[in-house]
N, C-alpha and C. Protein backbone atom coordinates (compact mmCIF):
# COMPACT_ATOMS: atom_id res chain seq x y z
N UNK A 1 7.08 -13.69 -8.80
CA UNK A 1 7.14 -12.32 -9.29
C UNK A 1 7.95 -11.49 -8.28
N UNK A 2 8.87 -10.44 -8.56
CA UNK A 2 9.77 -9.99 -8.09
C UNK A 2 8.33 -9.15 -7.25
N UNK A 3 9.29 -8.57 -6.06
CA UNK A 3 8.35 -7.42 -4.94
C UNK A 3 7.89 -6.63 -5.50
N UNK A 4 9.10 -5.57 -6.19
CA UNK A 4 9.08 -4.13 -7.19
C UNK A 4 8.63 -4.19 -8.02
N UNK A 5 7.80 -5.89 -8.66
CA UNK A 5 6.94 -5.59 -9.89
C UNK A 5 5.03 -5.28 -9.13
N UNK A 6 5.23 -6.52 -7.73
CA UNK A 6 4.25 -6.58 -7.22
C UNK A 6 3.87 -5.29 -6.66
N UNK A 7 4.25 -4.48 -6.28
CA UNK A 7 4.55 -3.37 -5.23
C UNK A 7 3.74 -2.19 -6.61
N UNK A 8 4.86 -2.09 -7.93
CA UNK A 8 4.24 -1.31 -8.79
C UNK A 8 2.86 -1.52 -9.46
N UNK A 9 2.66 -2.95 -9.67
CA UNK A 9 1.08 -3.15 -9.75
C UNK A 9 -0.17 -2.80 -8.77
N UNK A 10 0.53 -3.03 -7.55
CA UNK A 10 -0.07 -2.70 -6.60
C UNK A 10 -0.44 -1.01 -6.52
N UNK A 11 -0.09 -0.23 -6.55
CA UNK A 11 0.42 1.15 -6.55
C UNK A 11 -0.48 1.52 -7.65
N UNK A 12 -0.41 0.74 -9.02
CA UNK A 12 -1.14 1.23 -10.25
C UNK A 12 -2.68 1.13 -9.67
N UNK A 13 -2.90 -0.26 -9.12
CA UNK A 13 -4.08 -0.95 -8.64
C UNK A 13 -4.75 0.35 -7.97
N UNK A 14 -4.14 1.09 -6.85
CA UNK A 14 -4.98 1.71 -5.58
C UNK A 14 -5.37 3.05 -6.37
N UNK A 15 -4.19 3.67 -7.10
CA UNK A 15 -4.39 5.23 -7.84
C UNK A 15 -5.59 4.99 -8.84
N UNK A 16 -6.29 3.71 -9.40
CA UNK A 16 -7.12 3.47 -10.28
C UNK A 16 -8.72 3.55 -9.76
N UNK A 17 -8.54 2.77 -8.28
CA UNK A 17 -9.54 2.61 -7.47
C UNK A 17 -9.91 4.20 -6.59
N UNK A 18 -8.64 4.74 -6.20
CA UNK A 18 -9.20 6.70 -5.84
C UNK A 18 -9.68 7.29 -6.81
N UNK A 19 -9.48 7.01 -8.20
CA UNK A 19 -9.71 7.42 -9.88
C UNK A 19 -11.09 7.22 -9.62
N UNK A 20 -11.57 6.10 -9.60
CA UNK A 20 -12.64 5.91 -9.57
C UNK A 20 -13.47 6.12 -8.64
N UNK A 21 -13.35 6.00 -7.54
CA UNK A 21 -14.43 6.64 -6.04
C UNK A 21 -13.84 8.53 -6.89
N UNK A 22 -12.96 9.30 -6.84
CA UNK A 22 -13.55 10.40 -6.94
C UNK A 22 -14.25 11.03 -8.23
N UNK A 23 -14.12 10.10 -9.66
CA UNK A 23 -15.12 10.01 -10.99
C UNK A 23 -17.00 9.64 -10.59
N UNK A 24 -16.72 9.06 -9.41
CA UNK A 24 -18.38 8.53 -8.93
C UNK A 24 -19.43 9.84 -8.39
N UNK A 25 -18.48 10.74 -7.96
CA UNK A 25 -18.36 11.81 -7.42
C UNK A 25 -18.96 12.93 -7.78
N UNK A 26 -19.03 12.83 -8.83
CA UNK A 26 -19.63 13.88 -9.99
C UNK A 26 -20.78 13.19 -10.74
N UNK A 27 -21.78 13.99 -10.89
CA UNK A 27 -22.72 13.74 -11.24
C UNK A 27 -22.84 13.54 -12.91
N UNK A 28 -23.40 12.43 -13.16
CA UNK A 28 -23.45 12.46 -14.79
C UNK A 28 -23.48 13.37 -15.51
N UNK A 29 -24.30 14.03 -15.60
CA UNK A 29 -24.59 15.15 -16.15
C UNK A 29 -23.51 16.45 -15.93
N UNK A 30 -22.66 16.24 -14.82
CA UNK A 30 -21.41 17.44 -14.92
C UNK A 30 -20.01 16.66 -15.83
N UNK A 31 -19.94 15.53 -16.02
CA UNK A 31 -18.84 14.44 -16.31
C UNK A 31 -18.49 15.27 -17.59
N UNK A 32 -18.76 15.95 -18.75
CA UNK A 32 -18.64 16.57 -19.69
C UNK A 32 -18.26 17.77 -19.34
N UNK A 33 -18.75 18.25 -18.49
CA UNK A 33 -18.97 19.91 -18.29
C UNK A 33 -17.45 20.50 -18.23
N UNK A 34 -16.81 21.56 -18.84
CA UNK A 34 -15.36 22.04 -18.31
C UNK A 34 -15.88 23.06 -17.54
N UNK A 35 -15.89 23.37 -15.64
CA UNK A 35 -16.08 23.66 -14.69
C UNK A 35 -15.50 25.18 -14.89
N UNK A 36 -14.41 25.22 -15.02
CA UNK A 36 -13.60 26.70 -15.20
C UNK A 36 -13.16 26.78 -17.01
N UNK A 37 -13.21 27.56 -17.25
CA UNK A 37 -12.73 27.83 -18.76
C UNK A 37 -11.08 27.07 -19.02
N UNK A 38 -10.09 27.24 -18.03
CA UNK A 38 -9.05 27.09 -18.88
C UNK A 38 -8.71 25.71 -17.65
N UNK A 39 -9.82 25.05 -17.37
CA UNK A 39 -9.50 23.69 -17.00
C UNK A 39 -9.94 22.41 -17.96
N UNK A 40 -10.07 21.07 -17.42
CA UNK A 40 -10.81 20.55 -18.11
C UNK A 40 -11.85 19.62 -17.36
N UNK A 41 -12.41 19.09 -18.30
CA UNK A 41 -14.05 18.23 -17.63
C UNK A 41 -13.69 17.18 -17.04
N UNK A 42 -14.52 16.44 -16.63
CA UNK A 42 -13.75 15.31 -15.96
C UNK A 42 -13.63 13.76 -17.11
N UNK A 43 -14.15 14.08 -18.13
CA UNK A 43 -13.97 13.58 -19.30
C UNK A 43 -12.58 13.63 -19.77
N UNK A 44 -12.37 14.96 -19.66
CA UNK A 44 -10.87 15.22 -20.36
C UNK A 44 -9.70 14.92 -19.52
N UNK A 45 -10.24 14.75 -18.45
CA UNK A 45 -8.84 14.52 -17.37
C UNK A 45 -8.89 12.81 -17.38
N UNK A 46 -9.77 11.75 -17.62
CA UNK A 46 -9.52 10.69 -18.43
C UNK A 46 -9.23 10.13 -19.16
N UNK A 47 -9.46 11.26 -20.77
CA UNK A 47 -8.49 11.07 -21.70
C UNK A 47 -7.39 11.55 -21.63
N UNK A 48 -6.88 12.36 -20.65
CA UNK A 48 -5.51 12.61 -20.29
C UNK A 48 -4.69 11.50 -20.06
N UNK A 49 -5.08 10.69 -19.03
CA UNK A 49 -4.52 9.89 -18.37
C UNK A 49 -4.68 8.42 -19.14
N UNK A 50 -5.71 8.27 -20.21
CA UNK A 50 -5.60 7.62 -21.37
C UNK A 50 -3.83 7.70 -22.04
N UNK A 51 -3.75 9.22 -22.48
CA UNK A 51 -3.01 9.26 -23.30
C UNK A 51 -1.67 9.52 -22.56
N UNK A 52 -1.28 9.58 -21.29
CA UNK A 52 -0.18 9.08 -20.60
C UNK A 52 -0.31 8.19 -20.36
N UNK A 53 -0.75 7.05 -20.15
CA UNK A 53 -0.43 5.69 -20.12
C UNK A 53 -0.57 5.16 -21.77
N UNK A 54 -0.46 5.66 -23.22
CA UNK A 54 -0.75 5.39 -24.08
C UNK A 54 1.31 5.29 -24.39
N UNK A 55 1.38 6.58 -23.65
CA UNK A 55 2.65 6.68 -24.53
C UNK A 55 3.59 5.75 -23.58
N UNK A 56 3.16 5.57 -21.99
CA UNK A 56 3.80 5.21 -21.32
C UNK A 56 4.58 3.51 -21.92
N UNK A 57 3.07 3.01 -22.27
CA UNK A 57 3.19 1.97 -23.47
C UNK A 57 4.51 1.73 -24.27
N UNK A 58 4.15 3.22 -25.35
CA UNK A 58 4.66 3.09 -26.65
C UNK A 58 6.20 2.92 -26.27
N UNK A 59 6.64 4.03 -25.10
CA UNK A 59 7.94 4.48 -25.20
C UNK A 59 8.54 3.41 -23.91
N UNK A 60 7.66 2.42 -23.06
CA UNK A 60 8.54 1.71 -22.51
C UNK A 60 8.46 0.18 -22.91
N UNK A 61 7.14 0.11 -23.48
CA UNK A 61 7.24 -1.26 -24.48
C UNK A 61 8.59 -1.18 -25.17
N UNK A 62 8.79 -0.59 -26.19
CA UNK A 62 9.78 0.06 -27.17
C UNK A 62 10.70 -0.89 -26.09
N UNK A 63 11.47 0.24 -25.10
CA UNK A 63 12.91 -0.52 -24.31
C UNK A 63 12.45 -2.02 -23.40
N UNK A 64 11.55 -2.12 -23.17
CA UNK A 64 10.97 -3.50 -22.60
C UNK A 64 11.53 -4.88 -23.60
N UNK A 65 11.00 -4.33 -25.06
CA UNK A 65 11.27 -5.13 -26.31
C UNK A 65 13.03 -5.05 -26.34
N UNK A 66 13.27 -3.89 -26.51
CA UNK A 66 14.89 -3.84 -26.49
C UNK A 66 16.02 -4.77 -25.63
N UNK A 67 15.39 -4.99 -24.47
CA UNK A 67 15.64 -5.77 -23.17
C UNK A 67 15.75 -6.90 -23.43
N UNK A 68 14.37 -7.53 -24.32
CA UNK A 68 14.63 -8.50 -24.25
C UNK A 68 15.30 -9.43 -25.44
N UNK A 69 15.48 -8.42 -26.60
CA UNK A 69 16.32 -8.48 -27.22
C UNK A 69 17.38 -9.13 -27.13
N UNK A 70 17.94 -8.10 -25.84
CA UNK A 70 19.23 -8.40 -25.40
C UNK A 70 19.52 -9.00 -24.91
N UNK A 71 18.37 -9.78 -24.01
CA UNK A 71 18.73 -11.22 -23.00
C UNK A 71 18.83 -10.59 -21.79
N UNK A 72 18.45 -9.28 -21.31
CA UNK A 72 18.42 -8.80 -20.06
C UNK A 72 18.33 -9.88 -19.20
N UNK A 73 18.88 -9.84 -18.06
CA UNK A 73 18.51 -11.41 -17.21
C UNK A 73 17.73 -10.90 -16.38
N UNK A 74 17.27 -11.72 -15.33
CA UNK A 74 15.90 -11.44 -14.27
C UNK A 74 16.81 -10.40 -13.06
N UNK A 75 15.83 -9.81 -12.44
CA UNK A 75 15.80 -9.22 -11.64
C UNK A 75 16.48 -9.78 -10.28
N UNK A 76 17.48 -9.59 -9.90
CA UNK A 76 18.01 -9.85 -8.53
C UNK A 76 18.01 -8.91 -7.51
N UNK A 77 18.34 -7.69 -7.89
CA UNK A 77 18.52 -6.21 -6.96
C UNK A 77 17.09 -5.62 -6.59
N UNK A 78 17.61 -5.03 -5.42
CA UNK A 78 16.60 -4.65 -5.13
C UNK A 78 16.50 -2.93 -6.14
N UNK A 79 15.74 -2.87 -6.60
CA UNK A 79 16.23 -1.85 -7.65
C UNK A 79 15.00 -0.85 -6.76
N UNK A 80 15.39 0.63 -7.50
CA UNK A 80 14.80 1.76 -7.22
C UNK A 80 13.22 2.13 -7.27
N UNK A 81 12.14 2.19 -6.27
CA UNK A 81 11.28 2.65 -6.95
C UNK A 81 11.12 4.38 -7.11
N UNK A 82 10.02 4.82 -7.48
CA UNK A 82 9.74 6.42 -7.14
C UNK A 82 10.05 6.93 -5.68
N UNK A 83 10.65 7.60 -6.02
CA UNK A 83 11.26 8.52 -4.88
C UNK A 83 9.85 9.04 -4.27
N UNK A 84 10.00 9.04 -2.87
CA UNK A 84 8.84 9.95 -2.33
C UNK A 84 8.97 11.69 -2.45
N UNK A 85 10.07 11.94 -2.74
CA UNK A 85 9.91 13.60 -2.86
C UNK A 85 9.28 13.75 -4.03
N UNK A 86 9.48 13.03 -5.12
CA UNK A 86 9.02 12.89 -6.23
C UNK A 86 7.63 12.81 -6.48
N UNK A 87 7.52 11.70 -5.78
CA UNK A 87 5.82 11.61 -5.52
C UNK A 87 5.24 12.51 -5.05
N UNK A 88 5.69 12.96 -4.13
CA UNK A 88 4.66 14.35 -3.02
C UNK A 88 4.51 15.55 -3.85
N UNK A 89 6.27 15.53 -4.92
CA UNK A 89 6.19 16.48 -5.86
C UNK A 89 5.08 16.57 -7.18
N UNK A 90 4.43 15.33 -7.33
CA UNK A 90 3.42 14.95 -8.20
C UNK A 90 2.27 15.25 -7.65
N UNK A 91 1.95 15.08 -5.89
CA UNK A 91 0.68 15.35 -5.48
C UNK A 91 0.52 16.27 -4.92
N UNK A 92 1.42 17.20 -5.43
CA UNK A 92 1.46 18.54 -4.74
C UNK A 92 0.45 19.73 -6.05
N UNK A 93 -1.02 19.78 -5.55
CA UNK A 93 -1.43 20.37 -6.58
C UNK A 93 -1.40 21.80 -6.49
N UNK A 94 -0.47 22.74 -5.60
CA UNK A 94 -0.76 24.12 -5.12
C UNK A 94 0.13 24.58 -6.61
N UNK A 95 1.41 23.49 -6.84
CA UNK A 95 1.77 23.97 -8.03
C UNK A 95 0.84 23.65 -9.83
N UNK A 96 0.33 24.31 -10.47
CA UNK A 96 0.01 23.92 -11.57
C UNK A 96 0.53 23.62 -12.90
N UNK A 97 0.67 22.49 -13.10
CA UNK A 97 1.72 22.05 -14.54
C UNK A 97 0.63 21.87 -15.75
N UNK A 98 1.63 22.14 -16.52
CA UNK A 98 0.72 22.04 -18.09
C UNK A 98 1.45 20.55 -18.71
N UNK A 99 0.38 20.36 -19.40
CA UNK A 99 0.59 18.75 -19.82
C UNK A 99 1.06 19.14 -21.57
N UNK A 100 2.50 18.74 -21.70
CA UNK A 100 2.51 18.86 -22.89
C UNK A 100 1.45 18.83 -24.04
N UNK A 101 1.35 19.25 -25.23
CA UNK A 101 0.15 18.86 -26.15
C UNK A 101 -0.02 18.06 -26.84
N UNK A 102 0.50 16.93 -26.89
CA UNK A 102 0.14 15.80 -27.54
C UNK A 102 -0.59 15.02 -26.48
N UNK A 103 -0.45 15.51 -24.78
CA UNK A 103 -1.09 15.23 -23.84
C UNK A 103 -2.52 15.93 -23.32
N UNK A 104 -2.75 16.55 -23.88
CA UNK A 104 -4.02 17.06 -24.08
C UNK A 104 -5.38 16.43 -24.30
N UNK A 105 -6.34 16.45 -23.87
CA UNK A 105 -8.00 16.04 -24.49
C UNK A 105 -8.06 16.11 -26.07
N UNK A 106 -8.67 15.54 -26.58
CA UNK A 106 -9.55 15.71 -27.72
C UNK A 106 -10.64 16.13 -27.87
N UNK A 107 -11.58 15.72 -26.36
CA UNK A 107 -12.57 16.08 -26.67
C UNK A 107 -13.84 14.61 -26.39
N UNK A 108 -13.34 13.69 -25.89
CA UNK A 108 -13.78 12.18 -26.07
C UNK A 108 -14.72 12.25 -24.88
N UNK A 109 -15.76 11.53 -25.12
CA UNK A 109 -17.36 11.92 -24.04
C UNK A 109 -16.89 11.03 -22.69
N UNK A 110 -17.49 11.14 -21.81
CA UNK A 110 -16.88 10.83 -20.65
C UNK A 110 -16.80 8.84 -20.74
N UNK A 111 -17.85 7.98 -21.44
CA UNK A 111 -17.90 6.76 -20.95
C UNK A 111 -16.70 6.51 -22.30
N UNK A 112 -16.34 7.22 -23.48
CA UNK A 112 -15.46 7.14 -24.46
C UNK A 112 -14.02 7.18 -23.87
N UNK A 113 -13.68 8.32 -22.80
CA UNK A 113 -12.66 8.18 -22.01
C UNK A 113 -12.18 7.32 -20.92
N UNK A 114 -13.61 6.78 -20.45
CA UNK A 114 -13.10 5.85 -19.33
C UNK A 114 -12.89 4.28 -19.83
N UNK A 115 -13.45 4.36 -21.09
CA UNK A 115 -12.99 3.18 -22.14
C UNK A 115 -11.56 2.95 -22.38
N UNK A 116 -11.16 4.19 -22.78
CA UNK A 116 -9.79 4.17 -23.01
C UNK A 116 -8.98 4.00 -22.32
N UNK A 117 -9.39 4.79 -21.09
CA UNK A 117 -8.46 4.84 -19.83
C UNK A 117 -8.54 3.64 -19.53
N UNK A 118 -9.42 2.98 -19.04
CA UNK A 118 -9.48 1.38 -18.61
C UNK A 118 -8.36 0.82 -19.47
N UNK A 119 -8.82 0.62 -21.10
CA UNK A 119 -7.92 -0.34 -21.86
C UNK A 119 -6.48 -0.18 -22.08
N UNK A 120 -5.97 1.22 -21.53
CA UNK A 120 -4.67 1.90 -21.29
C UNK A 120 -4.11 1.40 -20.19
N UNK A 121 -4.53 1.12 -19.34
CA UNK A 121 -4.16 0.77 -17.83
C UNK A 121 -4.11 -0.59 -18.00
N UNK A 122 -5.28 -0.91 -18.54
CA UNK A 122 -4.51 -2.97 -18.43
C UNK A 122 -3.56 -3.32 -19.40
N UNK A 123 -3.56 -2.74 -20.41
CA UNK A 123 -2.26 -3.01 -21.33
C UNK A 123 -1.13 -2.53 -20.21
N UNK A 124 -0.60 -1.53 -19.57
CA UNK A 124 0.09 -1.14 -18.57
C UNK A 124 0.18 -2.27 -18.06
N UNK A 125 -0.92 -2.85 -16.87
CA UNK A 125 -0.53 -3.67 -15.94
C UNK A 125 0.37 -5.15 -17.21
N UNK A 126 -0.66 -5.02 -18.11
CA UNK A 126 -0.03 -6.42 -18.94
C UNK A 126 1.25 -6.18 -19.23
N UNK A 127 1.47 -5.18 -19.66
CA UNK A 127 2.93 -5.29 -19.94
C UNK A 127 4.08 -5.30 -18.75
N UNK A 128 4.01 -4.68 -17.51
CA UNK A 128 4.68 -5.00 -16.53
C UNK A 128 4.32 -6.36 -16.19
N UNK A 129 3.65 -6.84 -15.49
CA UNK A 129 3.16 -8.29 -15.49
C UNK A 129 4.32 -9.42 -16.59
N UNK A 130 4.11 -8.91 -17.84
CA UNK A 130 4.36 -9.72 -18.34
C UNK A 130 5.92 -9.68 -18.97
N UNK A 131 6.51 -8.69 -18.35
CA UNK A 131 7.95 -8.46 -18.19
C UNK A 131 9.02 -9.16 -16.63
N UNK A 132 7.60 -9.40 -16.17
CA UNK A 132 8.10 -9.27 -15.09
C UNK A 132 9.60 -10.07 -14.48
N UNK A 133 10.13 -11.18 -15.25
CA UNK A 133 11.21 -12.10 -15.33
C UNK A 133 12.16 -10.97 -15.69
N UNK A 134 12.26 -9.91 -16.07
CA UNK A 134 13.51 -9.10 -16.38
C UNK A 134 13.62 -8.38 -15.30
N UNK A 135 15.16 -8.03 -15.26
CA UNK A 135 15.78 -6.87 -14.52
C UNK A 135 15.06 -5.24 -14.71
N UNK A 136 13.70 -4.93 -14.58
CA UNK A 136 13.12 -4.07 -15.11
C UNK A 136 13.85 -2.81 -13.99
N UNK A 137 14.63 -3.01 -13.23
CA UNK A 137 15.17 -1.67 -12.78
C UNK A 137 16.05 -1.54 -13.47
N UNK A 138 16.89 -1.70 -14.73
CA UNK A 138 17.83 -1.98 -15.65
C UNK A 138 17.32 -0.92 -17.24
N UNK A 139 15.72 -1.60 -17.01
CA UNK A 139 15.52 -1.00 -18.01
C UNK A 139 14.69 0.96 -17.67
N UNK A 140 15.42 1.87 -18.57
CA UNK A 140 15.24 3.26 -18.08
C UNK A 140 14.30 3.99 -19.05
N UNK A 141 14.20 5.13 -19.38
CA UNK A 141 13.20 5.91 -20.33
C UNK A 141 13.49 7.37 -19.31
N UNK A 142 14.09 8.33 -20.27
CA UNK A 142 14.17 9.16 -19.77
C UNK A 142 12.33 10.54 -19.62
N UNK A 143 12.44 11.30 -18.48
CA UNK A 143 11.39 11.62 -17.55
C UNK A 143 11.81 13.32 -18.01
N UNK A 144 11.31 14.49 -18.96
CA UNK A 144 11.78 15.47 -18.92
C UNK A 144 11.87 16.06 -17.73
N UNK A 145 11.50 16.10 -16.87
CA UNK A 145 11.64 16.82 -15.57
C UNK A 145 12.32 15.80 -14.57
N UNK A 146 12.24 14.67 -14.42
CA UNK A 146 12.71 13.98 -13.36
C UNK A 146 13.74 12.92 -13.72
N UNK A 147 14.06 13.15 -14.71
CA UNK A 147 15.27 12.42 -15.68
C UNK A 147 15.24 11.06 -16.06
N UNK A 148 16.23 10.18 -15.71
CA UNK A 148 15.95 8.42 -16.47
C UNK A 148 15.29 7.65 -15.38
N UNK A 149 14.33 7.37 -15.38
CA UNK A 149 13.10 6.49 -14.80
C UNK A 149 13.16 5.20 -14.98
N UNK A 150 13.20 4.03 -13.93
CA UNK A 150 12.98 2.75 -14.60
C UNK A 150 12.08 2.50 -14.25
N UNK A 151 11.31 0.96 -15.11
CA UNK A 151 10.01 0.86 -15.25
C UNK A 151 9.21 1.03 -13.91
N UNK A 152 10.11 0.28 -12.68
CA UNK A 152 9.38 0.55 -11.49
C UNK A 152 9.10 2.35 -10.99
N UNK A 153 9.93 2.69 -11.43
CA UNK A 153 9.71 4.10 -10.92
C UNK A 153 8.78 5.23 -12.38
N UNK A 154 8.70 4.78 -13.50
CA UNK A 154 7.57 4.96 -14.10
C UNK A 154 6.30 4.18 -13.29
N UNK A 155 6.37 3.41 -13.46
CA UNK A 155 4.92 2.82 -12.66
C UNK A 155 4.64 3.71 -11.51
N UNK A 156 5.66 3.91 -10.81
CA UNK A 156 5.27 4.93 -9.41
C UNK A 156 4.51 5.95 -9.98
N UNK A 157 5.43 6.65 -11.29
CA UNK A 157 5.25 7.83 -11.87
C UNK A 157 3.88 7.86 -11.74
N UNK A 158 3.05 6.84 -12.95
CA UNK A 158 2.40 6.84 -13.44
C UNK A 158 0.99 7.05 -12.10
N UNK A 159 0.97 6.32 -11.12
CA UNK A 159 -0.06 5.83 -10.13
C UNK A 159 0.26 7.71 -9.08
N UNK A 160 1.53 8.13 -9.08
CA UNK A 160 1.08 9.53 -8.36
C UNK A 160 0.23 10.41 -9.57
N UNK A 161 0.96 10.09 -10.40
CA UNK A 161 -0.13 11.33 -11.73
C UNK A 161 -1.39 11.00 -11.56
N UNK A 162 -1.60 9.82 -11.61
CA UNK A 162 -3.06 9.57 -12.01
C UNK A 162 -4.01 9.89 -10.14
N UNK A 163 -3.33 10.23 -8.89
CA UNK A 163 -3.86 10.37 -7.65
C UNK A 163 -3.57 11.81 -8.09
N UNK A 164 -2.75 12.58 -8.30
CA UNK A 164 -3.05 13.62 -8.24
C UNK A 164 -4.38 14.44 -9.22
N UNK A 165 -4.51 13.73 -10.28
CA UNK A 165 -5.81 14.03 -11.44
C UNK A 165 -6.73 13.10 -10.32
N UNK A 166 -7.00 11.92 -9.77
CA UNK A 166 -8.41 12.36 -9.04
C UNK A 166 -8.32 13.28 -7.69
N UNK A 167 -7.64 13.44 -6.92
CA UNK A 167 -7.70 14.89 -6.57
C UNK A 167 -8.46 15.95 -7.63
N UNK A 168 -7.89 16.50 -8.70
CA UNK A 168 -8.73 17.53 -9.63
C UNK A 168 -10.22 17.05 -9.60
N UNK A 169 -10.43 15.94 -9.93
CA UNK A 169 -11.89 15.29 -10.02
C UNK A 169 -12.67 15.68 -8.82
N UNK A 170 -12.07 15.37 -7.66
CA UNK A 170 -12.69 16.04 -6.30
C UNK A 170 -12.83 17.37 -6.26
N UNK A 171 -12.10 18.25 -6.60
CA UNK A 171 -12.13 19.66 -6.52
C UNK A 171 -13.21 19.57 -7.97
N UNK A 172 -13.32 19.27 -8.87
CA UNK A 172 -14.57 19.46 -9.48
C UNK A 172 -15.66 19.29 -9.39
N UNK A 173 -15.43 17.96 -8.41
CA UNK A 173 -16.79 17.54 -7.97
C UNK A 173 -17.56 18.65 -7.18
N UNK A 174 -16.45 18.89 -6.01
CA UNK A 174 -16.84 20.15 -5.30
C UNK A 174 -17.23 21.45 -5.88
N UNK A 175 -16.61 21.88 -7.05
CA UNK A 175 -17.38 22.70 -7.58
C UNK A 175 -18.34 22.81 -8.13
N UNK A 176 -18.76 22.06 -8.42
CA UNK A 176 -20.41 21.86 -8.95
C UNK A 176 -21.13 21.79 -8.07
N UNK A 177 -20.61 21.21 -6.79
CA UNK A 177 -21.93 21.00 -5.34
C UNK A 177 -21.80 22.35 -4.75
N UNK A 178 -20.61 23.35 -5.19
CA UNK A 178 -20.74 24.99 -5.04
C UNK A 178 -21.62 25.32 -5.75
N UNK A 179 -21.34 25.46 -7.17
CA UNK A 179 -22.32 25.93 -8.00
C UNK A 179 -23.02 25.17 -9.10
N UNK A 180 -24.02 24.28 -8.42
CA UNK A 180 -24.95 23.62 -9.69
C UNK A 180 -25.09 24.36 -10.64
N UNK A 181 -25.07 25.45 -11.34
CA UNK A 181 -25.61 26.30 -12.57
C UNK A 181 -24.55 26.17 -13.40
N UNK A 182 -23.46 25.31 -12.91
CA UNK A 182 -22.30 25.68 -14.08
C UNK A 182 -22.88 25.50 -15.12
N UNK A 183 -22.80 24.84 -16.31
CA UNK A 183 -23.64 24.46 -17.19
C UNK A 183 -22.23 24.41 -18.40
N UNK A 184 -22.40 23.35 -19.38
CA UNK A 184 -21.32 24.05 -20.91
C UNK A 184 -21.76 25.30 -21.45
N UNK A 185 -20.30 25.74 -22.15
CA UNK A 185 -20.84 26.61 -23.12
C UNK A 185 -20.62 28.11 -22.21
């Protein structure tokens, strides 16, 4: 297996495992709760990250398939991963970004989201994994803000988004050990 596939699994691997130590974090009973009005619960910031790695899927399966279509050949170069300004620019939470709306919650209960999220993420790893014989720095998907991305540097993408949302999880956690009374509603 090429480095840059190992390296991006790897990367997916650790942002999954902070996901989870700061989801442990919060007490059952707050895992639903939306903490501030125009944030979300820690439910919803799972089905978030469900539904970016859903599309991450749709729209790099899609050119993955295209690739191989074409007979892409294997990987020789050392190809590009995520830029670190990029990254820092992802875990930089002083700025606040809005998640397009098809990226949005539904509404899915917290063990409903971490269902998803789980089965989102190993289809992820499966499909890099199982690309892994191609030139996947070859293959691109353009990034509205950070422009044409290849799969290794989506994968980066993907593992700073998902460290910067458990960050949020920590700051929620913390707010509830501020104020136990939050309550829904």
């Amino acid at each position: 297996m090429h480095p840059a596939v190992i390296e991006t699994l790897a990367r997916l691997e650790r942002s999954r495992a902070s996901l989870r130590e700061a989801a442990s974090r919060v007490r059952p009973q707050h895992r639903e709760v939306i903490p501030v009005s125009d944030r979300w619960s820690v439910a919803g910031v799972l089905e978030h990250l469900a539904l970016v790695d859903e599309r991450f899927l749709a729209n790099i399966g899609t050119k993955i398939a295209e690739a191989r279509a074409a007979a892409l050949l294997p990987e020789h170069d050392e190809p590009a991963l995520l830029p670190p300004n990029v990254e820092a620019m992802l875990a930089d939470r002083t700025e606040r970004r809005s998640a397009p709306e098809p990226l949005h919650p539904r509404g899915l209960s917290y063990e409903d989201a971490w269902t998803r999220a789980e089965a989102a993420r190993e289809a992820v790893r499966h499909l890099v994994s199982d690309a892994a014989g191609l030139a996947l720095g070859r293959v691109t998907h353009e990034h509205p803000r950070f422009g044409a991305l290849n799969v290794y540097q989506w994968g980066g993408f993907l593992a700073a988004h998902e460290s910067r949302h458990a960050e949020q999880i920590r700051e929620i956690a913390l707010q509830f050990e501020r104020d136990p009374a939050i309550t829904a509603g």
